[in-house]
Protein backbone atom coordinates (compact mmCIF):
# COMPACT_ATOMS: atom_id res chain seq x y z
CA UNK A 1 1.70 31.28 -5.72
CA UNK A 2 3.08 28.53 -7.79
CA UNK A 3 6.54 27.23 -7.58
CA UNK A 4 8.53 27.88 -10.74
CA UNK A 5 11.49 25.65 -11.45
CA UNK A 6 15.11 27.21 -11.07
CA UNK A 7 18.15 25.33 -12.00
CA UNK A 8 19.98 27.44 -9.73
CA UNK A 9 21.45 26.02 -6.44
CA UNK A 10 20.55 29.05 -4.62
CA UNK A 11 17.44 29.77 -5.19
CA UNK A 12 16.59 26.33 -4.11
CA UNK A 13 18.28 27.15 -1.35
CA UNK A 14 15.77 29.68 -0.83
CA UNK A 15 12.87 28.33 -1.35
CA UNK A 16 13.72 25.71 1.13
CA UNK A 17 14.14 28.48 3.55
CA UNK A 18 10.98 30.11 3.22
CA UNK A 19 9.17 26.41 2.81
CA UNK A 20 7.20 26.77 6.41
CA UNK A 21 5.75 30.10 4.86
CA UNK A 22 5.41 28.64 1.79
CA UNK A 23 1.58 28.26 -0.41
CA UNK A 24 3.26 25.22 -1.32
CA UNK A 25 3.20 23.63 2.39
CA UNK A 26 0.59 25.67 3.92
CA UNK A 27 2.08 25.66 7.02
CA UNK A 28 1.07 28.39 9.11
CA UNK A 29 2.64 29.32 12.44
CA UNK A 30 -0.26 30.94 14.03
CA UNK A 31 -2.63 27.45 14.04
CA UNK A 32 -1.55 24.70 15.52
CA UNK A 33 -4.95 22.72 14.73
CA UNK A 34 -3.94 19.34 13.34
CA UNK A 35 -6.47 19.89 9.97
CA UNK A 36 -3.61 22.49 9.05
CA UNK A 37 -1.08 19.40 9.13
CA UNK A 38 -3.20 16.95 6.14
CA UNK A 39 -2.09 16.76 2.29
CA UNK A 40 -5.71 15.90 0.94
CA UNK A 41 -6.42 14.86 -2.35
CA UNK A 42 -4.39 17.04 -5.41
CA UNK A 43 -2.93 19.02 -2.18
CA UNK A 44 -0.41 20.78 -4.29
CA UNK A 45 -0.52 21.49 -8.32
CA UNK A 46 1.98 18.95 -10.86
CA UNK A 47 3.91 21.75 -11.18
CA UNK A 48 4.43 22.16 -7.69
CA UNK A 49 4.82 18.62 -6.90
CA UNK A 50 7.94 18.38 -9.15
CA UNK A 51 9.49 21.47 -7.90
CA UNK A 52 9.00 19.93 -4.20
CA UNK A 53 10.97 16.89 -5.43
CA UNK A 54 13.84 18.95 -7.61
CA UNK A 55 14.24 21.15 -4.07
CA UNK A 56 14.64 17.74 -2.11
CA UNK A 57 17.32 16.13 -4.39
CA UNK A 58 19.76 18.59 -3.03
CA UNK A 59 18.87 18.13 0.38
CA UNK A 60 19.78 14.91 -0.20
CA UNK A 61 23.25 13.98 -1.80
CA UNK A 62 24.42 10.99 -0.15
CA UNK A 63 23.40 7.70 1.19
CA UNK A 64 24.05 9.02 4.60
CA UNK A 65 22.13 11.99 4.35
CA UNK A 66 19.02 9.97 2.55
CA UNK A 67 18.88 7.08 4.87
CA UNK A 68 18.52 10.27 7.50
CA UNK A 69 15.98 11.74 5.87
CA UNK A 70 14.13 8.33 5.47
CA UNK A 71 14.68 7.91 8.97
CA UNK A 72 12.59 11.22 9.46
CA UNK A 73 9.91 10.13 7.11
CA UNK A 74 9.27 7.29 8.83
CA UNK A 75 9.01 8.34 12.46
CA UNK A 76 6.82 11.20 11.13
CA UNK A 77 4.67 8.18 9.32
CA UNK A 78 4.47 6.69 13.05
CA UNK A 79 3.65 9.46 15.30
CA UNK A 80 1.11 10.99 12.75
CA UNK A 81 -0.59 7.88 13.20
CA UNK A 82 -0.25 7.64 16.82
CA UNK A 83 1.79 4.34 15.93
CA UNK A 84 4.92 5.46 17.33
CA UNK A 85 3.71 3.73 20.70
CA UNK A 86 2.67 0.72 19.23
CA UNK A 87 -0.39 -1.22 20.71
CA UNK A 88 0.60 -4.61 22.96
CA UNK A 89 0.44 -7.36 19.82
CA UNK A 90 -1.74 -9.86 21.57
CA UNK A 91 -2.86 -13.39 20.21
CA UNK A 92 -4.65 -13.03 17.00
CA UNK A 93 -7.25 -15.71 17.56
CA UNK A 94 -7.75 -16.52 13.98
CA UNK A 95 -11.09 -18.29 12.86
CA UNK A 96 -10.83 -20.30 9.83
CA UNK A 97 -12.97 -21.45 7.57
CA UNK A 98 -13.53 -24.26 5.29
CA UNK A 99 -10.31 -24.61 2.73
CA UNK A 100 -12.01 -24.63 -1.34
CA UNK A 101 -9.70 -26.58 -3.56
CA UNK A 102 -9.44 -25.58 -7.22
CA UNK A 103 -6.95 -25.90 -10.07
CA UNK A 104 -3.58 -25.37 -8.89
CA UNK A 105 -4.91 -22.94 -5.37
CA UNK A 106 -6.91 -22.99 -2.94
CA UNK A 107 -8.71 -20.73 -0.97
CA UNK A 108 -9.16 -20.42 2.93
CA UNK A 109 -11.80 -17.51 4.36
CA UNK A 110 -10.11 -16.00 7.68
CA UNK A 111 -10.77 -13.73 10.47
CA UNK A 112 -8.06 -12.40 12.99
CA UNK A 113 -7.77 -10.39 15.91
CA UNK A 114 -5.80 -7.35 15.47
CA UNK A 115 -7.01 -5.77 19.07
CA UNK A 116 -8.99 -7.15 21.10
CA UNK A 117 -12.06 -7.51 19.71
CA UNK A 118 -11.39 -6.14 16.26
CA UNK A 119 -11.76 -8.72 13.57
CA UNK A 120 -10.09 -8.51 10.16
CA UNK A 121 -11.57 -10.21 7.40
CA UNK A 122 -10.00 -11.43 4.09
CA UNK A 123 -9.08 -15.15 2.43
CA UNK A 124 -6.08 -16.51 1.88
CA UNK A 125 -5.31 -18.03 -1.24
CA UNK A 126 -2.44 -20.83 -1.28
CA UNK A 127 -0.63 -23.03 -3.64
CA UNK A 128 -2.56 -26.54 -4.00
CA UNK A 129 0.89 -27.96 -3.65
CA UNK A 130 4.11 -26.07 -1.81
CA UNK A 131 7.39 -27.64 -1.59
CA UNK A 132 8.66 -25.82 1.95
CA UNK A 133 8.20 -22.11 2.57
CA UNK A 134 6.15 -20.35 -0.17
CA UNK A 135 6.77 -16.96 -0.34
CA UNK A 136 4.16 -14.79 1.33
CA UNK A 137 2.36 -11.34 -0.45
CA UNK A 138 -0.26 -9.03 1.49
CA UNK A 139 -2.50 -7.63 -1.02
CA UNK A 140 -4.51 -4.57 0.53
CA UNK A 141 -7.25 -3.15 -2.07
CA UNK A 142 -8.63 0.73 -2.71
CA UNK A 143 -11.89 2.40 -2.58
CA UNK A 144 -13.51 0.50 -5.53
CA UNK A 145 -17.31 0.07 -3.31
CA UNK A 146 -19.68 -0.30 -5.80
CA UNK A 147 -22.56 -3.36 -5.27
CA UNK A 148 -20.73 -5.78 -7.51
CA UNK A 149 -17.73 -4.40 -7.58
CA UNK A 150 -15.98 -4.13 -4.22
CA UNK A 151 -12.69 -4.11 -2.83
CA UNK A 152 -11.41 -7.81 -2.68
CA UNK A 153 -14.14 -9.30 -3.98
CA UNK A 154 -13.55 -7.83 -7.51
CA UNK A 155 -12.85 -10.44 -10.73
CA UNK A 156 -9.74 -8.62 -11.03
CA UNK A 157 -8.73 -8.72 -7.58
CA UNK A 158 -9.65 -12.75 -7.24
CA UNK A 159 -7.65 -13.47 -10.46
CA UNK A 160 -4.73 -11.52 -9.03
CA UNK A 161 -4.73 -13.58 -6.12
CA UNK A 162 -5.72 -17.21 -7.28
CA UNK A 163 -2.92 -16.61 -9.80
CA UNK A 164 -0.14 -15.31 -7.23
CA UNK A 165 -1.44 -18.33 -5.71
CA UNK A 166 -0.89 -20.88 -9.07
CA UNK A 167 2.61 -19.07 -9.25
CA UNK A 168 3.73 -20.30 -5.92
CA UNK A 169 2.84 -17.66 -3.08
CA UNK A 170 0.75 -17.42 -0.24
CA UNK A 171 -1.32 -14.40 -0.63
CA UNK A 172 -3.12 -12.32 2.50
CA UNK A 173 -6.42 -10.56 0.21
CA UNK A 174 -7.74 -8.58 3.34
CA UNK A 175 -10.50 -5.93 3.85
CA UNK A 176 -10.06 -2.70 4.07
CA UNK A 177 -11.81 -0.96 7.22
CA UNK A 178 -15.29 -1.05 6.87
CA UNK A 179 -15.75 -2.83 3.46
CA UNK A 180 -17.60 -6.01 2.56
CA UNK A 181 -18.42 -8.23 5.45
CA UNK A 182 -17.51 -5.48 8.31
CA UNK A 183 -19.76 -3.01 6.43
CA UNK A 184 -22.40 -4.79 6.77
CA UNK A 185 -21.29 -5.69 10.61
CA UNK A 186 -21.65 -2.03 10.48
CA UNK A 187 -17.88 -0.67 10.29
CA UNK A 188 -17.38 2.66 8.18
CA UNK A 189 -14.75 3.51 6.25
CA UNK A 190 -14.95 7.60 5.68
CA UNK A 191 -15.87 7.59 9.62
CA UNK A 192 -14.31 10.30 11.32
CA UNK A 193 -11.52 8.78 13.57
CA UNK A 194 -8.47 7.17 13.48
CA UNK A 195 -8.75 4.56 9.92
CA UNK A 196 -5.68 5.59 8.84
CA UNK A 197 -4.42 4.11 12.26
CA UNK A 198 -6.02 0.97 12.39
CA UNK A 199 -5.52 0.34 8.05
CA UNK A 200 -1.81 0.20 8.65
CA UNK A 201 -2.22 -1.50 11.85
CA UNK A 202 -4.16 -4.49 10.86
CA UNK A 203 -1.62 -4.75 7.45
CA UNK A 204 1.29 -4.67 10.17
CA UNK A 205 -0.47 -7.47 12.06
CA UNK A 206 -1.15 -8.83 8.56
CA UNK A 207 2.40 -9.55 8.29
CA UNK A 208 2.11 -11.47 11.47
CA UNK A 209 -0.48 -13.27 9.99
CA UNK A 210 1.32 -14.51 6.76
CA UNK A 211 3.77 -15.51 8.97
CA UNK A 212 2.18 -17.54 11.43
CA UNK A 213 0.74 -19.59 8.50
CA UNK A 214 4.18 -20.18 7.28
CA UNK A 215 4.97 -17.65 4.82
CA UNK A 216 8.74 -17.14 4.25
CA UNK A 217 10.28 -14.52 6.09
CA UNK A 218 12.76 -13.61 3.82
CA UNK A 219 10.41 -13.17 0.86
CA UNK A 220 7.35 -11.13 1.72
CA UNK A 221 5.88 -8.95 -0.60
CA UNK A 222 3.02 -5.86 -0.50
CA UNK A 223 0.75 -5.18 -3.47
CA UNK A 224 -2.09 -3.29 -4.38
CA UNK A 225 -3.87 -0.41 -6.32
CA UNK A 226 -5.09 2.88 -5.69
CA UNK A 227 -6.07 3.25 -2.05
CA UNK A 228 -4.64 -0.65 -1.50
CA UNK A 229 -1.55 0.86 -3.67
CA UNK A 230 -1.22 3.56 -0.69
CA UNK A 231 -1.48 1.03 2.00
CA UNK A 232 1.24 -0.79 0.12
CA UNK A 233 4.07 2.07 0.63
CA UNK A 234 2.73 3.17 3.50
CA UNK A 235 3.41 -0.52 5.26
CA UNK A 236 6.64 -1.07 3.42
CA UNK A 237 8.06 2.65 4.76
CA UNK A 238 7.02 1.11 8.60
CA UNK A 239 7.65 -2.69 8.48
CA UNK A 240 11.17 -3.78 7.82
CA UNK A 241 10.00 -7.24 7.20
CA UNK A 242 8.31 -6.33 3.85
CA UNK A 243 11.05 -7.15 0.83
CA UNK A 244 9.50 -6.43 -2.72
CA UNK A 245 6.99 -3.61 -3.38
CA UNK A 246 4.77 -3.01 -6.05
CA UNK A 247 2.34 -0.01 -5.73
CA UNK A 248 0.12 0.68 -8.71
CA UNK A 249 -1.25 3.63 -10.06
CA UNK A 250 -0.79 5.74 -6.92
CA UNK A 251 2.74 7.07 -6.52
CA UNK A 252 2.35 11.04 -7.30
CA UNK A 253 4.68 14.02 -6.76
CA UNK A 254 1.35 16.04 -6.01
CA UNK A 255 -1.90 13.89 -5.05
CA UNK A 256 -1.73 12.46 -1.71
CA UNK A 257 -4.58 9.96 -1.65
CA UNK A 258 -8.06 11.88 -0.96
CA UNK A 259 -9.66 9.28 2.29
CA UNK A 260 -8.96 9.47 5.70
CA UNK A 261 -7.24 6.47 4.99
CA UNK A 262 -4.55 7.71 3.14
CA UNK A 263 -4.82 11.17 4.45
CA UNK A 264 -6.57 11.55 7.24
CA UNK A 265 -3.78 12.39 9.90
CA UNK A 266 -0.35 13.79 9.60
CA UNK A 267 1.91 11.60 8.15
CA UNK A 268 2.99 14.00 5.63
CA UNK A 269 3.78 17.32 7.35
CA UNK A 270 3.89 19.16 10.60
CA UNK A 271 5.13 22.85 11.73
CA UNK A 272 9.04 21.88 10.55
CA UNK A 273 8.40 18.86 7.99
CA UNK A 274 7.22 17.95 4.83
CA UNK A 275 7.21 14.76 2.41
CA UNK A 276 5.07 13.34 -0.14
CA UNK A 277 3.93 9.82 -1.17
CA UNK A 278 7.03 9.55 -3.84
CA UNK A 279 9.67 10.09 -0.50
CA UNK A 280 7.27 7.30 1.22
CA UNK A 281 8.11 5.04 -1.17
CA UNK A 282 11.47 5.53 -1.40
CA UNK A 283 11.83 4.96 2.18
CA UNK A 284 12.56 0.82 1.62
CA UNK A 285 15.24 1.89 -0.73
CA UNK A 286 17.23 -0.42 -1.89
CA UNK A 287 14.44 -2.87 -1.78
CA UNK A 288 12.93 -4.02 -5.12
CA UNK A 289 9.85 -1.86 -5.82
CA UNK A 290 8.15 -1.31 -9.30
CA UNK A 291 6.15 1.48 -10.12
CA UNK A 292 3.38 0.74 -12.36
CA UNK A 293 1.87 4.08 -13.63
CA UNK A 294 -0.85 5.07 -16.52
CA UNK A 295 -2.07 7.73 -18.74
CA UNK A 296 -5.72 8.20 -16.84
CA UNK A 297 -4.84 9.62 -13.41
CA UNK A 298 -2.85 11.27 -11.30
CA UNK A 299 0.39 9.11 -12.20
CA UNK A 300 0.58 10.48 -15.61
CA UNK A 301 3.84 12.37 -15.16
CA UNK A 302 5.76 8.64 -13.61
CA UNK A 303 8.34 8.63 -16.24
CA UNK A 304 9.09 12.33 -16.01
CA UNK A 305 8.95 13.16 -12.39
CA UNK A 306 8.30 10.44 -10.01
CA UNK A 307 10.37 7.17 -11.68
CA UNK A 308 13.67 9.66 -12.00
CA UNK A 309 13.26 10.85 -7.95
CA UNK A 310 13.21 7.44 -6.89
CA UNK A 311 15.87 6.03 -9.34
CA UNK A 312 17.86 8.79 -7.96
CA UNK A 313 17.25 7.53 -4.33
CA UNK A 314 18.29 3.98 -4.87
CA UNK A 315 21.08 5.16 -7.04
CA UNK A 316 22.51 6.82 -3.24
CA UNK A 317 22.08 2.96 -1.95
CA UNK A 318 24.09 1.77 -5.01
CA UNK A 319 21.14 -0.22 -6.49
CA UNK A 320 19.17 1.79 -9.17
CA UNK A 321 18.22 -1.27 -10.92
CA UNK A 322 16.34 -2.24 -8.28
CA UNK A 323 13.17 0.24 -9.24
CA UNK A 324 11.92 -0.18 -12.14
CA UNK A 325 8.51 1.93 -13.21
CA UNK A 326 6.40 0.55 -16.16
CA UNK A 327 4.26 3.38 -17.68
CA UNK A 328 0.99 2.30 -19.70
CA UNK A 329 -0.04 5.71 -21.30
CA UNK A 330 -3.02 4.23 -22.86
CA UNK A 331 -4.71 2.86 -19.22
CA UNK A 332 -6.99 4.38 -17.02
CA UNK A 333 -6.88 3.70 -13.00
CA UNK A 334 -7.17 0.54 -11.78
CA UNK A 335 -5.39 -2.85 -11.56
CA UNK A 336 -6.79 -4.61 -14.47
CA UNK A 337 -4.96 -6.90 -17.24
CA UNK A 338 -2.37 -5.23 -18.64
CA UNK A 339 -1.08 -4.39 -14.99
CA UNK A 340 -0.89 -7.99 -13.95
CA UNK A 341 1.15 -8.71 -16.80
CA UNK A 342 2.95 -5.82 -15.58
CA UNK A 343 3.36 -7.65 -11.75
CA UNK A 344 3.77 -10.48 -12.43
CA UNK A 345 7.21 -11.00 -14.16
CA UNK A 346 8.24 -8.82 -11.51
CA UNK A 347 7.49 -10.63 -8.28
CA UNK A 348 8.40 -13.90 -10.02
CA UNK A 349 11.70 -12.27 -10.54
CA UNK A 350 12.51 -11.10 -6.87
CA UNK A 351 10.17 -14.32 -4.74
CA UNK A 352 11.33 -16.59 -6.86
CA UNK A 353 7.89 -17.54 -8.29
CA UNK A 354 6.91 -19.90 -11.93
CA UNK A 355 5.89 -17.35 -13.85
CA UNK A 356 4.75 -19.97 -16.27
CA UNK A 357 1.77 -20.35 -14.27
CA UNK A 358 0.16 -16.87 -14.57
CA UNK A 359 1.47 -16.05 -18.04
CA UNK A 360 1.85 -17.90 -21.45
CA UNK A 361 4.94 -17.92 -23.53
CA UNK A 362 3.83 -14.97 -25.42
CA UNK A 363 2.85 -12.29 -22.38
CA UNK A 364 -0.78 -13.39 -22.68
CA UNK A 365 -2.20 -14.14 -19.43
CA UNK A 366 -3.12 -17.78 -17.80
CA UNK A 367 -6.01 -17.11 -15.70
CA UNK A 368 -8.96 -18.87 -17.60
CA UNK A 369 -9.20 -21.42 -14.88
CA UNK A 370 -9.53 -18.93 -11.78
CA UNK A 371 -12.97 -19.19 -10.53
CA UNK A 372 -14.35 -15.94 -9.64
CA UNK A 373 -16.49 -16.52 -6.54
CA UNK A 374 -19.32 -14.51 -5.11
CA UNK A 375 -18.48 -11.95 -2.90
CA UNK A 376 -20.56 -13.73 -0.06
CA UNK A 377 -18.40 -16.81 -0.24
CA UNK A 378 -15.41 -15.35 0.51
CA UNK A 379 -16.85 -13.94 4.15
CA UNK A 380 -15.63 -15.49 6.95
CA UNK A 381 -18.34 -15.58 9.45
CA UNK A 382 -21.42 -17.21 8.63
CA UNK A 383 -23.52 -19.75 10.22
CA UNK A 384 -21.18 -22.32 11.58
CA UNK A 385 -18.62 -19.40 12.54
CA UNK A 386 -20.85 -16.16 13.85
CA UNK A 387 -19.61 -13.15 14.44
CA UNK A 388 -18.09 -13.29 18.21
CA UNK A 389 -20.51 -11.24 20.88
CA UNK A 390 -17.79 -9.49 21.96
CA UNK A 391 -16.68 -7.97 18.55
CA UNK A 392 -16.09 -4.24 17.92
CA UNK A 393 -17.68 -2.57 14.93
CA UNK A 394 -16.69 0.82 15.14
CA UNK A 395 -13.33 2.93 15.09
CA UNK A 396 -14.44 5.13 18.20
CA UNK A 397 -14.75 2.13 20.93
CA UNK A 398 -11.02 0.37 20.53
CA UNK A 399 -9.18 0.74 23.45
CA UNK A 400 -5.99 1.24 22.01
C-alpha cells in the first residue's frame, strides 16, 4: 500500500497514527528481531518518501518542537550504533610518514589508533604555507572499489583534496573500513558486524585527529559523496564540533544507503520511531550545509522534495539561507568536476578559504598542477613503518 498525498490536516493526522502498522515503516509488533528495524537500499518508494516528509512537517512547527525531534534523531543515531556508551578515547598513536611537497600542498601518509589496535589509514593534505590555524575538513569517500579506481585514491578524490589543500585547509582523506591498504591487511567492508559502528567512530576520532594537528576548532568541515556523502551527515548529526556540511549526491526522502555501512543497524527506526537520511541532515540545523544533487540517481527529486524539507527546517532556526542545494540535472553519481565547482565556492564562503586557488575567474577549475599519485604511495605502512604486530584486522575481535 502506497501512501497517497492529502493536503488535509487530518488525515495526516491519521496516517501518523497508524504509522507503526504502516507498509510504509514496516514495523511489526509481533518481531522484535533487529533485521525488522533496517531501511536498506530504496526502503520505501519516491512517492512514499515525500509523503513521510509532508506527514513530518506538521509534527514539527516550531523551533522548539524541531530541535526535540532532532534531539530524538540523534540519540536514536547513537544507540542504533551502540555509540550511545561511547568507547574510552585513548591515545591515538599516530605514525607518520614522510611529508611530499608539491605546488602550493603537501601531502603527509598517516595511521592512527582509533581502539586499541585498530589502525586508520588516510593522508593528510596541507597548505605548503599556513598563516595560523587553517581550517580543518574530514573527507570520508563511498563504495567506488574498483582496481584503479578506489575510494581515496581516485583522481577525483586526490584533486579534491590537494585543491582544498591549495585553498587554505587542512584536509583528513581517510579510508573507509576495509578499503585500500586495510583490505589488503585483510579488513572487509560488507563483513557482517558492527561497520556502521566503527565508520562513524573512526570519523569521530577523525575529528580528534584534525585537531591534534592543529586544525581550527571553530571551522571544521565534513565532505564527501555517496557512501562518504552518508558518513558526512551521519557525523555532523553526532559531533557538535563539525560546522559546514556538504553531502553530495546522497540526501534522499526514500533510499537509505544500501551497505552495512550506511544501513546496517538501526539508526533509522525502532518499534515507536522513524526518520530518514533528509531528517539526519537536518539535525545540524542552522549550520551551513549544501546539498549537491543530480539527475542520475536517487537525488533526482532534491529541488522538489528534499531541498524544500530542509529549507523548511532551518527556516524554524531563523536561518534558511544557510542551506543551499545545487541541482545538476544533467550528472550522473559521483563527485566529479562540475561538483567541485559546486563545493568549492561554498566552503570558501563559510572557512574562509581563497577560492582563487581552486577556481579561475571564469568558474573553470585550477587543478592542472595536482599530481595524482599512485594509490600505493599514499599507504601509510610500508617498509620503514610496518604494520604493528599487535594490529587488528577484523570487525569481530575489537574489544569495544
Amino acid at each position: 500500500m502506497k501512501i497517497k498525498t492529502n493536503p488535509q490536516p487530518m488525515a495526516w493526522l491519521g496516517l501518523g497514527l497508524i504509522l507503526l502498522l504502516s507498509p510504509l515503516c514496516e514495523l511489526q509488533a509481533q518481531s522484535a528481531d533487529e533485521s525488522d528495524m533496517l531501511c536498506v537500499g530504496a526502503h520505501w518508494t519516491e512517492e512514499e518518501g515525500a509523503s513521510f516528509l509532508q506527514m513530518m512537517r506538521s509534527e514539527y512547527t516550531s523551533e522548539k518542537a524541531w530541535d526535540k525531534r532532532a534531539k530524538a534523531i540523534r540519540k536514536q543515531i547513537l544507540k542504533g550504533t551502540g555509540l550511545d556508551k561511547m568507547p574510552e578515547k585513548g591515545p591515538m598513536n599516530p605514525i607518520m610518514g614522510e611529508v611530499r611537497e608539491y605546488d602550493g600542498y603537501k601531502v603527509q601518509n598517516v595511521a592512527f589508533e582509533s581502539l586499541p589496535g585498530v589502525f586508520v589509514t588516510g593522508s593528510l593534505y596541507m597548505p605548503a604555507e599556513s598563516d595560523g590555524k587553517a581550517p580543518g575538513i574530514l573527507s570520508p569517500h563511498g563504495h567506488w572499489d574498483k582496481e584503479g579506481d578506489v575510494g581515496r585514491y581516485r583522481a577525483d578524490a586526490q584533486k579534491r583534496f590537494a585543491s582544498m589543500a591549495r585553498m587554505g585547509a587542512m584536509v583528513w582523506a581517510y579510508d573507509a573500513v576495509g578499503y585500500g591498504q586495510q583490505k589488503e591487511q585483510g579488513w572487509d567492508h560488507r563483513e557482517d558486524g558492527e561497520v556502521l559502528k566503527l565508520q562513524l567512530w573512526n570519523s569521530i576520532r577523525g575529528v580528534d585527529f584534525i585537531l591534534s594537528m592543529g586544525a581550527d576548532p571553530e571551522r571544521l568541515a565534513v565532505t564527501g559523496a555517496s557512501g562518504g556523502a552518508t558518513q558526512t551527515f551521519l557525523l555532523a548529526a553526532v559531533d557538535d564540533r563539525i560546522d559546514v556540511v556538504v553531502p553530495v549526491v546522497m540526501v534522499s526522502a526514500h533510499f537509505f544507503g544500501g551497505c552495512v555501512c550506511e544501513s546496517g543497524m538501526p539508526i533509522h527506526k525502532t518499534k515507536n520511531f522513524q526518520t530518514n537520511n533528509v531528517e539526519i541532515a537536518g539535525v545540524i540545523a542552522p549550520k551551513p550545509l549544501l546539498l549537491v544533487s543530480v539527475g542520475g540517481d536517487w537525488t533526482k527529486n532534491t529541488p522538489q522534495v528534499e531541498y524544500p524539507h530542509l529549507q523548511y527546517i532551518y527556516g524554524l532556526k531563523g536561518r534558511q539561507e544557510r542551506v543551499q542545494n545545487i541541482h545538476i540535472p544533467e550528472d550522473n553519481h559521483g563527485y566529479d568536476d562540475k561538483k567541485r565547482q559546486a563545493v568549492y565556492p561554498f566552503l570558501a564562503r563559510y572557512l574562509g578559504l581563497d577560492l582563487s586557488k581552486a577556481l579561475y575567474e571564469d568558474g573553470r577549475l585550477r587543478e592542472e598542477k595536482v599530481v595524482v599519485e599512485e594509490q600505493e604511495a599514499l599507504y601509510p605502512f610500508n617498509e620503514e613503518q610496518p604494520f604493528p604486530e599487535d594490529g587488528i584486522t577484523s570487525i569481530f575481535n575489537i574489544n569495544w
